[in-house]
PDB file of N, CA and C in Angstrom:
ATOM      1  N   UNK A   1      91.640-115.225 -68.800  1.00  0.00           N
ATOM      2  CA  UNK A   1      90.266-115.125 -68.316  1.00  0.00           C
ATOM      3  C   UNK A   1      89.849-116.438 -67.678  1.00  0.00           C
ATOM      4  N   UNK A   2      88.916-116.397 -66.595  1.00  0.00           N
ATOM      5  CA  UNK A   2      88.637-117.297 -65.644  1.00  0.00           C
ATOM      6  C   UNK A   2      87.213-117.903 -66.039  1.00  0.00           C
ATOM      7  N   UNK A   3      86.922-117.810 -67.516  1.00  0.00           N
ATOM      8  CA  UNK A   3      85.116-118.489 -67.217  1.00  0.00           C
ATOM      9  C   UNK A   3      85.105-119.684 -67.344  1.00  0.00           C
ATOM     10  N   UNK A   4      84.349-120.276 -66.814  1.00  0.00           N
ATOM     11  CA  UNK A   4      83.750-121.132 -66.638  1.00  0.00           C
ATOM     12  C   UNK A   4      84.557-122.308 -65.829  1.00  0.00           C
ATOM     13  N   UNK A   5      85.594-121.373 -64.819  1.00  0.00           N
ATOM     14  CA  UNK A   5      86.458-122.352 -64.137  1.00  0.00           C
ATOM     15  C   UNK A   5      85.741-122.386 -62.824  1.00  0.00           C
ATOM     16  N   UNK A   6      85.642-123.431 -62.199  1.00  0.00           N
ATOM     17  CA  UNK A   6      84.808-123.249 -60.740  1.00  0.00           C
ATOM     18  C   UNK A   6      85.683-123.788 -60.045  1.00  0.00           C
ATOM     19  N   UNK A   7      85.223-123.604 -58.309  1.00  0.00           N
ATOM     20  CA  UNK A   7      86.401-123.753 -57.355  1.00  0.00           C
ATOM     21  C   UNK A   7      87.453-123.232 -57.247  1.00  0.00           C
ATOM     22  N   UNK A   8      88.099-122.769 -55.861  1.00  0.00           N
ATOM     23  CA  UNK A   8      88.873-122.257 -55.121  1.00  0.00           C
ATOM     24  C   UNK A   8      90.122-122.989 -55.561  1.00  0.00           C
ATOM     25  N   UNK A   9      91.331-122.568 -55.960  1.00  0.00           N
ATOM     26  CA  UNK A   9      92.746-123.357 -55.756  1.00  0.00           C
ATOM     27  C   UNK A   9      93.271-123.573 -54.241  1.00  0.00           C
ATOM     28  N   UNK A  10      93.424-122.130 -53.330  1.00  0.00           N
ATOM     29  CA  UNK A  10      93.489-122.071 -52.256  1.00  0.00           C
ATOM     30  C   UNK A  10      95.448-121.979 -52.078  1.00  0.00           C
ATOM     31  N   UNK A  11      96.007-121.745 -53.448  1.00  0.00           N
ATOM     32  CA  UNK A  11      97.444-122.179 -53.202  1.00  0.00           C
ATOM     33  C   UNK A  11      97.727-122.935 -52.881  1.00  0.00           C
ATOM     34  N   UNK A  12      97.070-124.670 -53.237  1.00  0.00           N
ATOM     35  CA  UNK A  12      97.887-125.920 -52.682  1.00  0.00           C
ATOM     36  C   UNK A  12      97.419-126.549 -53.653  1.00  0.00           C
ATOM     37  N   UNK A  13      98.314-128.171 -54.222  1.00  0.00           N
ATOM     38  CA  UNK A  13      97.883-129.099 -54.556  1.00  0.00           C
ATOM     39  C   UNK A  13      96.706-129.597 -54.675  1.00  0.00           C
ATOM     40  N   UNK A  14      96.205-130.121 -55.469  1.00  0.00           N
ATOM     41  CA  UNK A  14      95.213-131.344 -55.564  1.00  0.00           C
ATOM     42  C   UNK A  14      94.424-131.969 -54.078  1.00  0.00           C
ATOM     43  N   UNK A  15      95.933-132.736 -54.373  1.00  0.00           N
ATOM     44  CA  UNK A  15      95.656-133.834 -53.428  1.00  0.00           C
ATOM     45  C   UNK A  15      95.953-133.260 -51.566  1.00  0.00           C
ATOM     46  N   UNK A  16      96.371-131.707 -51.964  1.00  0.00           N
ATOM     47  CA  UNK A  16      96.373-131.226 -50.405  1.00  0.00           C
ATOM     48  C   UNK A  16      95.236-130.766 -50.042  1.00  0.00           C
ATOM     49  N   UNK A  17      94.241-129.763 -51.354  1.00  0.00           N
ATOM     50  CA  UNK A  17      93.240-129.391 -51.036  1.00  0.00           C
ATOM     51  C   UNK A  17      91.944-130.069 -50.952  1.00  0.00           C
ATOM     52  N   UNK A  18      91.790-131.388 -51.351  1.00  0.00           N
ATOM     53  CA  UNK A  18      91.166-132.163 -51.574  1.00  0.00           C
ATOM     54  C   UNK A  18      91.127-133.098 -49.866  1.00  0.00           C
ATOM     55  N   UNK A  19      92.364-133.206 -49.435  1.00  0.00           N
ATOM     56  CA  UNK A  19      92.243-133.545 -48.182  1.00  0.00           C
ATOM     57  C   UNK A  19      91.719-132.697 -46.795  1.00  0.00           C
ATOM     58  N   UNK A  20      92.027-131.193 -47.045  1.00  0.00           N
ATOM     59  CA  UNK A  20      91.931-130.061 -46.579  1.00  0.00           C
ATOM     60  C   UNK A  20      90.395-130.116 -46.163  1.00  0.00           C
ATOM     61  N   UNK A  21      89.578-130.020 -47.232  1.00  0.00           N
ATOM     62  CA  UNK A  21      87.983-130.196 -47.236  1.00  0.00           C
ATOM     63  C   UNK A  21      87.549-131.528 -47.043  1.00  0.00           C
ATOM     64  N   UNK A  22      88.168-132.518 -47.036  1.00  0.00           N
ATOM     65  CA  UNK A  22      87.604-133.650 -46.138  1.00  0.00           C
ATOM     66  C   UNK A  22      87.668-133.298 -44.877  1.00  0.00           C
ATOM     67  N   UNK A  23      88.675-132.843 -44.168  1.00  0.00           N
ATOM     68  CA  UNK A  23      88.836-132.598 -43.235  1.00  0.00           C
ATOM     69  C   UNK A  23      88.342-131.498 -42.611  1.00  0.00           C
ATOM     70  N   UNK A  24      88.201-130.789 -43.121  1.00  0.00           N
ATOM     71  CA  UNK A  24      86.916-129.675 -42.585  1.00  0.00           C
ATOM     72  C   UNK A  24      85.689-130.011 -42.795  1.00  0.00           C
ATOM     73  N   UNK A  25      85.271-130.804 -43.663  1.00  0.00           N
ATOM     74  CA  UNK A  25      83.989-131.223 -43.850  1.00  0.00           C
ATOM     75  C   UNK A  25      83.658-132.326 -42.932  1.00  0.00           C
ATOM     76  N   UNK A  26      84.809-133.276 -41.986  1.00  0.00           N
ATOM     77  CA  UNK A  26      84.343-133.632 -41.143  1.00  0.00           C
ATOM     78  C   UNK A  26      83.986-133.583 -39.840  1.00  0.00           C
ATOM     79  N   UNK A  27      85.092-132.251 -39.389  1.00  0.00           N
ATOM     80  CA  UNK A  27      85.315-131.274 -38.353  1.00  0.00           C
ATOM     81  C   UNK A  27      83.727-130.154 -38.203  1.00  0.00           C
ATOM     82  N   UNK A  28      83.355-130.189 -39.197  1.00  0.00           N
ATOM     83  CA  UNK A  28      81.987-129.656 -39.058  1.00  0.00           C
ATOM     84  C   UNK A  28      80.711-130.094 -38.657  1.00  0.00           C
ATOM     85  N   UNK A  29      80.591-131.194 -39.512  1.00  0.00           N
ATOM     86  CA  UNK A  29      80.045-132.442 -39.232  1.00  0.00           C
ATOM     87  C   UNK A  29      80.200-132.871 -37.396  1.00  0.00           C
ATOM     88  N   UNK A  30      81.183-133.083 -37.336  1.00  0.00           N
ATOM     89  CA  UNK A  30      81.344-133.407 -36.390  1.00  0.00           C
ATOM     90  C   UNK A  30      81.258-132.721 -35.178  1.00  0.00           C
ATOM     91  N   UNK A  31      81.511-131.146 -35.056  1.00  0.00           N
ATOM     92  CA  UNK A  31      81.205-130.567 -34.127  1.00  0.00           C
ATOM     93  C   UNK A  31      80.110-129.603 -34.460  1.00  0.00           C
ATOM     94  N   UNK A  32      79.253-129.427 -35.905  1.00  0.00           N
ATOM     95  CA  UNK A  32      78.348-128.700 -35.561  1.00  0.00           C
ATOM     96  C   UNK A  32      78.949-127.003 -36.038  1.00  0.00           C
ATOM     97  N   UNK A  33      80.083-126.746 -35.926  1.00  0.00           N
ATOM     98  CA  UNK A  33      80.748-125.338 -35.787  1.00  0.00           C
ATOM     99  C   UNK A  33      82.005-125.431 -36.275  1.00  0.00           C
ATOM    100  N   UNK A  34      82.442-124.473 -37.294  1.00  0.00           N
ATOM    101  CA  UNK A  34      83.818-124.072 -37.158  1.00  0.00           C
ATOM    102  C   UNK A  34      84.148-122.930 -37.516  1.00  0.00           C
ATOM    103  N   UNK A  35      85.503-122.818 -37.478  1.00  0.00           N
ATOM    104  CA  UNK A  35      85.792-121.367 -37.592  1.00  0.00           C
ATOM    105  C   UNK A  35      87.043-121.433 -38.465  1.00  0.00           C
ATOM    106  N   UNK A  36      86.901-120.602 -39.869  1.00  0.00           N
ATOM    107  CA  UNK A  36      88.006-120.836 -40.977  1.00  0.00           C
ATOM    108  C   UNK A  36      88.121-119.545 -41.783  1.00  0.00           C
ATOM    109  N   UNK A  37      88.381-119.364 -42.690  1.00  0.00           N
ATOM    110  CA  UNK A  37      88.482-118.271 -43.682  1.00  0.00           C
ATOM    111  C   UNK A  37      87.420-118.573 -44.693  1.00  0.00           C
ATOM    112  N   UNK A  38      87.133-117.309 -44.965  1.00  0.00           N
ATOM    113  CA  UNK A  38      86.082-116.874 -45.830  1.00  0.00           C
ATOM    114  C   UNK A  38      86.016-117.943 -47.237  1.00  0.00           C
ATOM    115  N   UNK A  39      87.042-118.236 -48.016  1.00  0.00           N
ATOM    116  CA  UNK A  39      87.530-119.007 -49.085  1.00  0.00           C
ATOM    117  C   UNK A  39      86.704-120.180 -48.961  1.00  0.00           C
ATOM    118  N   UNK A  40      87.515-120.705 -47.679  1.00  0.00           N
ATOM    119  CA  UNK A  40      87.323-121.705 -47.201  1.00  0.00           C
ATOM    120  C   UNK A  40      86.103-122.726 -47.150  1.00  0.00           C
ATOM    121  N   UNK A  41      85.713-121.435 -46.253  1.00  0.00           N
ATOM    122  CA  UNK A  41      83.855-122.086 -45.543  1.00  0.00           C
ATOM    123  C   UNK A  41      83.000-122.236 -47.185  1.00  0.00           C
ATOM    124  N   UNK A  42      83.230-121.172 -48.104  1.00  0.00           N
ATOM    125  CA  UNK A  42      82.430-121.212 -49.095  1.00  0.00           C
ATOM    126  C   UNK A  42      82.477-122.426 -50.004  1.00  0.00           C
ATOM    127  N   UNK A  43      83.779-122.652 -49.839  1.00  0.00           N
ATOM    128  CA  UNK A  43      84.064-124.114 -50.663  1.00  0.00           C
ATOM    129  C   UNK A  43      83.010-125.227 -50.012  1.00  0.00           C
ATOM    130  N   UNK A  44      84.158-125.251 -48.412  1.00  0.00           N
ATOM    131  CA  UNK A  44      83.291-126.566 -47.701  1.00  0.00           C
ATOM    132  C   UNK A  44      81.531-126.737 -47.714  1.00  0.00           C
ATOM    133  N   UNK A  45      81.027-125.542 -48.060  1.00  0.00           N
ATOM    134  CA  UNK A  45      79.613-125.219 -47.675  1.00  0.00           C
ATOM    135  C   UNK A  45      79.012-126.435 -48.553  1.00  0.00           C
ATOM    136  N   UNK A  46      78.870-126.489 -49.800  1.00  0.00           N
ATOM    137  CA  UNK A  46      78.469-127.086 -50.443  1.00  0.00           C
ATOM    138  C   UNK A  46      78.827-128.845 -50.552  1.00  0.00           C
ATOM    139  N   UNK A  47      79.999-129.116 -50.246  1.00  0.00           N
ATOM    140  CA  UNK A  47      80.796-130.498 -49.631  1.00  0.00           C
ATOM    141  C   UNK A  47      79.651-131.083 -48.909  1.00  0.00           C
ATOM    142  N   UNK A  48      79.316-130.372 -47.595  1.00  0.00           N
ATOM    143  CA  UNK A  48      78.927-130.892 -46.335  1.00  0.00           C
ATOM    144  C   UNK A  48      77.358-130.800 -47.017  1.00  0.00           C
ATOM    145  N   UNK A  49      76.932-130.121 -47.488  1.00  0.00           N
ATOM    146  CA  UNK A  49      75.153-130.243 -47.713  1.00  0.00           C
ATOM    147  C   UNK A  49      75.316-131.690 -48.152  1.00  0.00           C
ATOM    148  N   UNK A  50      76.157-131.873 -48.773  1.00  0.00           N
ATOM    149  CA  UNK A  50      75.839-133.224 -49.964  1.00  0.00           C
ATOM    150  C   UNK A  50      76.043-134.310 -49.355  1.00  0.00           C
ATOM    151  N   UNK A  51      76.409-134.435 -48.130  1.00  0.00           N
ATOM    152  CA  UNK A  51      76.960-135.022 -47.473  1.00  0.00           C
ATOM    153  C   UNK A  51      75.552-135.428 -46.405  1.00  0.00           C
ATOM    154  N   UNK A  52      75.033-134.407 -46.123  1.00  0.00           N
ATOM    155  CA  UNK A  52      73.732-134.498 -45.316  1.00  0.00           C
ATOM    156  C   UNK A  52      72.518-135.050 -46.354  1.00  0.00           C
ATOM    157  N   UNK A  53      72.879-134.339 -47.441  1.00  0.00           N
ATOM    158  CA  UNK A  53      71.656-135.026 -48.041  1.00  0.00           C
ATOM    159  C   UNK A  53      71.787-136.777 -48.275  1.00  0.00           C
ATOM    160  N   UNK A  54      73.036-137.226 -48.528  1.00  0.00           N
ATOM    161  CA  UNK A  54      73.101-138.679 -48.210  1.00  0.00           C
ATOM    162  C   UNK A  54      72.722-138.867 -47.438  1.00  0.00           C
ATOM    163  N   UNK A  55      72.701-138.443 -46.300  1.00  0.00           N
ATOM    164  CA  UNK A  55      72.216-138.991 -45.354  1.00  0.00           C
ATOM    165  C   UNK A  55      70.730-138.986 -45.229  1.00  0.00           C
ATOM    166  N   UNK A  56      70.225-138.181 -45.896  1.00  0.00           N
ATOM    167  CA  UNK A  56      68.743-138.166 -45.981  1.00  0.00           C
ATOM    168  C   UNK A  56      68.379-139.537 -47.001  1.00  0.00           C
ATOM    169  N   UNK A  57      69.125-139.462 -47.892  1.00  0.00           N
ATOM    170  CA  UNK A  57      68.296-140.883 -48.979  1.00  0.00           C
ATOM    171  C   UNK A  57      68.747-142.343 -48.114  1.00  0.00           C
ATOM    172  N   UNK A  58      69.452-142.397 -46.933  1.00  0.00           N
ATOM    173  CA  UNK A  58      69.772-143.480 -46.523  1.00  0.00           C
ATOM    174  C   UNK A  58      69.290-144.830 -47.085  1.00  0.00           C
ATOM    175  N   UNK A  59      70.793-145.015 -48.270  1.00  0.00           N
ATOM    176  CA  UNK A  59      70.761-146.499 -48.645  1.00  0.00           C
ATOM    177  C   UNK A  59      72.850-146.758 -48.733  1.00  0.00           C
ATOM    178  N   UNK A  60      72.670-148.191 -48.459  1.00  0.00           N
ATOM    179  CA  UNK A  60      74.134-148.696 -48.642  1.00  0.00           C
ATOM    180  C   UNK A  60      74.570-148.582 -49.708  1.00  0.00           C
ATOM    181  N   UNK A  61      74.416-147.450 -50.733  1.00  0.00           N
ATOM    182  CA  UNK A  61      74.974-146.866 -51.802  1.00  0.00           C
ATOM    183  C   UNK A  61      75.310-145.488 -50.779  1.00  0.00           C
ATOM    184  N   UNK A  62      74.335-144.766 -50.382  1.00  0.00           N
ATOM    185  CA  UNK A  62      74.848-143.486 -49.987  1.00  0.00           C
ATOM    186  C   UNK A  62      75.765-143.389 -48.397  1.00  0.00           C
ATOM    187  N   UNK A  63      75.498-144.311 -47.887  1.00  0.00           N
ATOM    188  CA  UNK A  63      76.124-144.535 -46.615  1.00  0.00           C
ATOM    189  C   UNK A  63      77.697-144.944 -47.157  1.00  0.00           C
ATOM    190  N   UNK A  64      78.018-145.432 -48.529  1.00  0.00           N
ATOM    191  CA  UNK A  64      79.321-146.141 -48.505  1.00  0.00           C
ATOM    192  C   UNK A  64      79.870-144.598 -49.021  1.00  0.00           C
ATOM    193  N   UNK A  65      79.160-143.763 -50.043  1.00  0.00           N
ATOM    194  CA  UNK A  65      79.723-142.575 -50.710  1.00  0.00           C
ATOM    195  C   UNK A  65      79.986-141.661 -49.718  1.00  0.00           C
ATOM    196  N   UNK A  66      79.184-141.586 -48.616  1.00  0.00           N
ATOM    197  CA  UNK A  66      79.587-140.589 -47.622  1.00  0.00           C
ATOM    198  C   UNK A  66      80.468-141.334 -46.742  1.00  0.00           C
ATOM    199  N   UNK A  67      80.751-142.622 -46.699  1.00  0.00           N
ATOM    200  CA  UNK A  67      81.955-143.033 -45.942  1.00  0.00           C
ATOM    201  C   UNK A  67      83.775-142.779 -46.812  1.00  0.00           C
ATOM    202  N   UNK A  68      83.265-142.699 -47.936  1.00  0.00           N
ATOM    203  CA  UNK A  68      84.424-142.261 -48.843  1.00  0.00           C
ATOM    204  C   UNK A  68      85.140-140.883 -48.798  1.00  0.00           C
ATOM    205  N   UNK A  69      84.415-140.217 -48.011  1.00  0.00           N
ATOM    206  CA  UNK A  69      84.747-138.928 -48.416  1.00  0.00           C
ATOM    207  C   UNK A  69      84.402-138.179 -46.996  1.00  0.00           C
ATOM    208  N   UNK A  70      83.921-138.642 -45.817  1.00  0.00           N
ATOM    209  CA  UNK A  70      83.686-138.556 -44.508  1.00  0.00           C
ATOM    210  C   UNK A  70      85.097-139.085 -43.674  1.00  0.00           C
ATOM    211  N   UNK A  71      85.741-137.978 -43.015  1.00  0.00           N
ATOM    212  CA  UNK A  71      87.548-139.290 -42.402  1.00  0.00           C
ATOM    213  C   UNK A  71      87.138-140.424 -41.037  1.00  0.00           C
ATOM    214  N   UNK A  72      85.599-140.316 -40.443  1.00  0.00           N
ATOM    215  CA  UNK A  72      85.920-140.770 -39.543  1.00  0.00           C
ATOM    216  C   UNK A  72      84.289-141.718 -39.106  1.00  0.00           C
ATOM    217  N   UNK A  73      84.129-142.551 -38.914  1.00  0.00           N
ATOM    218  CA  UNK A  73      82.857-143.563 -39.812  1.00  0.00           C
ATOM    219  C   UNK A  73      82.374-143.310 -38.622  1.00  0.00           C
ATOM    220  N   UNK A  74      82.172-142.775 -37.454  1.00  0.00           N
ATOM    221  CA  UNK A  74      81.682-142.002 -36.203  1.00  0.00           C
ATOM    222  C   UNK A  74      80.508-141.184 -36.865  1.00  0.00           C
ATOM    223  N   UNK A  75      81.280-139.729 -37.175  1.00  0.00           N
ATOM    224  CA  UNK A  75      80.663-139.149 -38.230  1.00  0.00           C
ATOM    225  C   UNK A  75      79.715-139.138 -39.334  1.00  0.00           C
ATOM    226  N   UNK A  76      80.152-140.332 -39.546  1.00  0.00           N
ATOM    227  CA  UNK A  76      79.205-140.928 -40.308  1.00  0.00           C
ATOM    228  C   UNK A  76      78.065-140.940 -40.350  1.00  0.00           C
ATOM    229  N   UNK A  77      78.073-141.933 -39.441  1.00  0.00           N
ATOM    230  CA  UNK A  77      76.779-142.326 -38.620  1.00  0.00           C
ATOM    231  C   UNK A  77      76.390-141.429 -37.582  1.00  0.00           C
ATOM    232  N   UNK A  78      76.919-140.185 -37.544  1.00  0.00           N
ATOM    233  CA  UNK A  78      76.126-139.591 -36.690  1.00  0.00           C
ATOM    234  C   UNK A  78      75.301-138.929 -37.497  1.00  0.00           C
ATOM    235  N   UNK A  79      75.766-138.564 -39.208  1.00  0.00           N
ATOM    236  CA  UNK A  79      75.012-137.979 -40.311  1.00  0.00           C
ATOM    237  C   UNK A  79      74.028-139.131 -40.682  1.00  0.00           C
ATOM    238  N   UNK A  80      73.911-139.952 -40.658  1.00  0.00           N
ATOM    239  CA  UNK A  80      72.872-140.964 -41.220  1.00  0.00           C
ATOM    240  C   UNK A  80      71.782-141.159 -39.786  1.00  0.00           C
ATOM    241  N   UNK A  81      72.489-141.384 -38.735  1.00  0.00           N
ATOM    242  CA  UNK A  81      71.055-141.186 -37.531  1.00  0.00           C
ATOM    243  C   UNK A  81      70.565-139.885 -37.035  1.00  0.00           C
ATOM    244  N   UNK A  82      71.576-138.978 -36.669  1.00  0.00           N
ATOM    245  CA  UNK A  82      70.989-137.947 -35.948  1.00  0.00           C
ATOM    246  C   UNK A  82      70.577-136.560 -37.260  1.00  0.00           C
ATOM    247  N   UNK A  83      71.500-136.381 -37.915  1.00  0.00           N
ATOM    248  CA  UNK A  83      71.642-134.857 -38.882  1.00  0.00           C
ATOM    249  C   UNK A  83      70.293-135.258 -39.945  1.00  0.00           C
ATOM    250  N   UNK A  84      70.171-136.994 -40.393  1.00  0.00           N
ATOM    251  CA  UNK A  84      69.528-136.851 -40.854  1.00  0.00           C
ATOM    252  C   UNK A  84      67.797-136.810 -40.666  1.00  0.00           C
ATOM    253  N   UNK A  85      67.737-137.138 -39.200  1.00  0.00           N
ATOM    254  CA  UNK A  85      66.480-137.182 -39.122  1.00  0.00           C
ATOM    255  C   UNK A  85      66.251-135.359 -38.848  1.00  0.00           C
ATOM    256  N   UNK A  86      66.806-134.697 -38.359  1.00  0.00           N
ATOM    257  CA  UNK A  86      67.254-133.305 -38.114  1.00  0.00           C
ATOM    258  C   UNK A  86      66.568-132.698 -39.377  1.00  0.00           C
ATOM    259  N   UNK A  87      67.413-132.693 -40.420  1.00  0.00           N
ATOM    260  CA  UNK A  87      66.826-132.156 -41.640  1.00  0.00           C
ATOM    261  C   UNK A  87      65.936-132.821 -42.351  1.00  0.00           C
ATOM    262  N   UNK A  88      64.988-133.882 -42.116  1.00  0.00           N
ATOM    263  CA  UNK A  88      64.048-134.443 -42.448  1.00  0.00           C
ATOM    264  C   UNK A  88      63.359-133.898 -43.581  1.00  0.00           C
ATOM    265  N   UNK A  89      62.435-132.980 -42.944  1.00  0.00           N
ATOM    266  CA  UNK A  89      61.570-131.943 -43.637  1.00  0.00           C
ATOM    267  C   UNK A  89      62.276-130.817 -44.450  1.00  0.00           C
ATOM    268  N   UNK A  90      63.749-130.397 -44.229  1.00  0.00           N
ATOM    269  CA  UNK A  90      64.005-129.451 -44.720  1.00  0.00           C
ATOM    270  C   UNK A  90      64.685-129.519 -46.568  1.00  0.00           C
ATOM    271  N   UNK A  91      64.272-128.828 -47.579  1.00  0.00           N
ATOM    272  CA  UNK A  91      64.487-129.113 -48.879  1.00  0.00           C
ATOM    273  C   UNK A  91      66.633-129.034 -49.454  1.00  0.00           C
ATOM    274  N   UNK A  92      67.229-128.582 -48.455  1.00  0.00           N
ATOM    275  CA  UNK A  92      68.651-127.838 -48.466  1.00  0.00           C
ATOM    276  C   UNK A  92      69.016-126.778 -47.655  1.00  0.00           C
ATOM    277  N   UNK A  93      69.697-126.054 -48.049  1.00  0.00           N
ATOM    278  CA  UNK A  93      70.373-124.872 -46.528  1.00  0.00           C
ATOM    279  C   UNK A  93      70.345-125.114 -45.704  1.00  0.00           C
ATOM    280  N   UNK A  94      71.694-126.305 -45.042  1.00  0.00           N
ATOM    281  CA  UNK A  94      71.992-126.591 -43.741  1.00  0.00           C
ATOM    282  C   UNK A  94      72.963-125.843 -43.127  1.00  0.00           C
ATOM    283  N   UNK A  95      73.668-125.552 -43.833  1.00  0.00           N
ATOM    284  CA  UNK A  95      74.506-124.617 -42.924  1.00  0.00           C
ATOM    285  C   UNK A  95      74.719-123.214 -43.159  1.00  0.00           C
ATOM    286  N   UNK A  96      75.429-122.280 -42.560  1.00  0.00           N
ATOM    287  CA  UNK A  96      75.068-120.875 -42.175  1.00  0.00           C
ATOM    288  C   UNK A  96      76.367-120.350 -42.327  1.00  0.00           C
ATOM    289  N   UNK A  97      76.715-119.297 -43.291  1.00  0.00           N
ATOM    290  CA  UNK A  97      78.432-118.914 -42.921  1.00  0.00           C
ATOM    291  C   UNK A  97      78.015-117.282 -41.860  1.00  0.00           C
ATOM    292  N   UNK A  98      78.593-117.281 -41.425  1.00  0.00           N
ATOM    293  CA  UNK A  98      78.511-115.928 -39.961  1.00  0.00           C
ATOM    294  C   UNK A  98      80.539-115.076 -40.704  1.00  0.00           C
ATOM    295  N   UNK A  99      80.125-113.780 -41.283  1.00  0.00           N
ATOM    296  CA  UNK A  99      81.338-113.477 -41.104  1.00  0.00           C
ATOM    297  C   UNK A  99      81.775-112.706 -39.963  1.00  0.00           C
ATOM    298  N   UNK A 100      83.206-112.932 -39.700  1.00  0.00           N
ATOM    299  CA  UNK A 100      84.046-112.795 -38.409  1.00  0.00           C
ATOM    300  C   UNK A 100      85.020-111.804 -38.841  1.00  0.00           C
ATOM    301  N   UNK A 101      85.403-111.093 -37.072  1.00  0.00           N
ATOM    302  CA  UNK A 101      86.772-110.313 -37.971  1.00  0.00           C
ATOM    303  C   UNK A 101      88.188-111.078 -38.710  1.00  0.00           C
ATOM    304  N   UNK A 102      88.679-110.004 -39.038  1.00  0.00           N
ATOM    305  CA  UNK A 102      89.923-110.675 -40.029  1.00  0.00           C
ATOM    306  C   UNK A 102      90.782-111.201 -39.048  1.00  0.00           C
ATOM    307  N   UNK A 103      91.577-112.261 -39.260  1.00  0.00           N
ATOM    308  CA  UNK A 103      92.879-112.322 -38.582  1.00  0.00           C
ATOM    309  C   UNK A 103      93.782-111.924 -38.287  1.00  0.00           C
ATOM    310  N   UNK A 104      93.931-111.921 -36.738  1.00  0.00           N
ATOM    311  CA  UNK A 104      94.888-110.916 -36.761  1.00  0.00           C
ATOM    312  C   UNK A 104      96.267-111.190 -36.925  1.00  0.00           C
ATOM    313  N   UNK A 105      97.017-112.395 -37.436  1.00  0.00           N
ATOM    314  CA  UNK A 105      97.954-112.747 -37.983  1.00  0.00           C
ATOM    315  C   UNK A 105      98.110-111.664 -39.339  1.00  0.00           C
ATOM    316  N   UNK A 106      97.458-111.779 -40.396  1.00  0.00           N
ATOM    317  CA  UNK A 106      97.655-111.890 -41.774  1.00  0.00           C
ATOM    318  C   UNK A 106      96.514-110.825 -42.469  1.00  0.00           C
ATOM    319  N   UNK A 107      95.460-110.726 -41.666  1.00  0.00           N
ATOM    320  CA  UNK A 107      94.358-110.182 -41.743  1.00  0.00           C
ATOM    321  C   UNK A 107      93.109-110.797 -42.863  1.00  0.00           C
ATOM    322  N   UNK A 108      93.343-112.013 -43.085  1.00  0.00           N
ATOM    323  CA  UNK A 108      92.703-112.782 -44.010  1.00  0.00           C
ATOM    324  C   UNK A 108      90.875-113.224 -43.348  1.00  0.00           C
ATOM    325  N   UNK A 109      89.954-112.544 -43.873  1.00  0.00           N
ATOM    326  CA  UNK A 109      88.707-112.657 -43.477  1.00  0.00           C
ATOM    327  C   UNK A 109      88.470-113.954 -42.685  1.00  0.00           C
ATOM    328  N   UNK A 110      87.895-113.848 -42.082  1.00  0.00           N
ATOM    329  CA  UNK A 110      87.685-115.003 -41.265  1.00  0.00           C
ATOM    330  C   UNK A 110      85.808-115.121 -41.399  1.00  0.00           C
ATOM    331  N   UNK A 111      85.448-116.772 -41.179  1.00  0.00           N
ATOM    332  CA  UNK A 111      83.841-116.621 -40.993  1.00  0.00           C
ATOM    333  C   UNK A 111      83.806-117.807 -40.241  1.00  0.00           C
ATOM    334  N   UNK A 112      82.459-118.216 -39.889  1.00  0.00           N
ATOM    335  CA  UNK A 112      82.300-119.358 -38.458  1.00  0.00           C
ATOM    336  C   UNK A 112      81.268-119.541 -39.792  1.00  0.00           C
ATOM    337  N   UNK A 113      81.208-121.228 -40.298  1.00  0.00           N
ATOM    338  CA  UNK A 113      80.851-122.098 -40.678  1.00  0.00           C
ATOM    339  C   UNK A 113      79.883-123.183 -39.659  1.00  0.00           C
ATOM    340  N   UNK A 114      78.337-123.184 -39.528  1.00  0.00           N
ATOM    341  CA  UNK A 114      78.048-123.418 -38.568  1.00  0.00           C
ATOM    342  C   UNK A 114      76.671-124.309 -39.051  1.00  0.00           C
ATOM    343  N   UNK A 115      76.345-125.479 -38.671  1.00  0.00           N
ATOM    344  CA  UNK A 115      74.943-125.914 -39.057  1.00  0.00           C
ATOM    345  C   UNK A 115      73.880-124.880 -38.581  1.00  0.00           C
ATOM    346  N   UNK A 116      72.539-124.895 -39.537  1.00  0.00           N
ATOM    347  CA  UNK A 116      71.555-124.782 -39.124  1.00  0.00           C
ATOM    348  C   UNK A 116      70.514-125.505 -37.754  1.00  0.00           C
ATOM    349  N   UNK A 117      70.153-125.184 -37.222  1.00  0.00           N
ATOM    350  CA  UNK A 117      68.843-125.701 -36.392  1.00  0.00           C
ATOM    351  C   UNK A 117      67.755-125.962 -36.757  1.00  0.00           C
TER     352      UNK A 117
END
């Protein structure tokens, strides 16, 4: 029985899946949009809020935590000047999962992971 276990395994390592969602969490970040599997986006969803909300408390505590865990210090700072004045006013729910058809490789759900406006 599975209670009280949280998070996706995803069939990989630790230290693969752990890189996996940095890397989508900065690919999002960074373009605003992506497009992944259902699993996926649900994991990253919550990654990337937390990530924006640093950027909302902007202090050199939260700017260094989101540089830890952000791959590309661009990014960064585009979450600490632009995303965060963006969500200013807003309390959470920045981003939006949109589901997509399945793949047609494998047929594994697909969804577009996408900021809010």
């Amino acid at each position: 029985m599975r209670h009280k276990v949280a998070g996706r395994k995803l069939g990989r390592t630790t230290g693969h899946r752990r890189a996996l969602y940095r890397n989508l969490v900065t690919d999002l970040l960074k373009h605003e949009k992506i497009v992944t599997t259902e699993a996926k986006a649900k994991e990253v969803r919550s990654m990337a809020e937390k990530m924006i909300t640093l950027g909302k408390k902007s202090g050199l505590h939260s700017y260094r935590q989101a540089l830890s865990f952000i791959m590309e210090k661009k990014v960064t700072e585009k979450v600490f000047a632009e995303l965060a004045t963006r969500y200013k006013e807003r309390p959470g729910g920045y981003t939006r999962i949109v589901k997509l058809e399945p793949r047609l490789g494998d047929g594994a759900p697909m969804a577009q992971l996408e900021l809010v406006e």
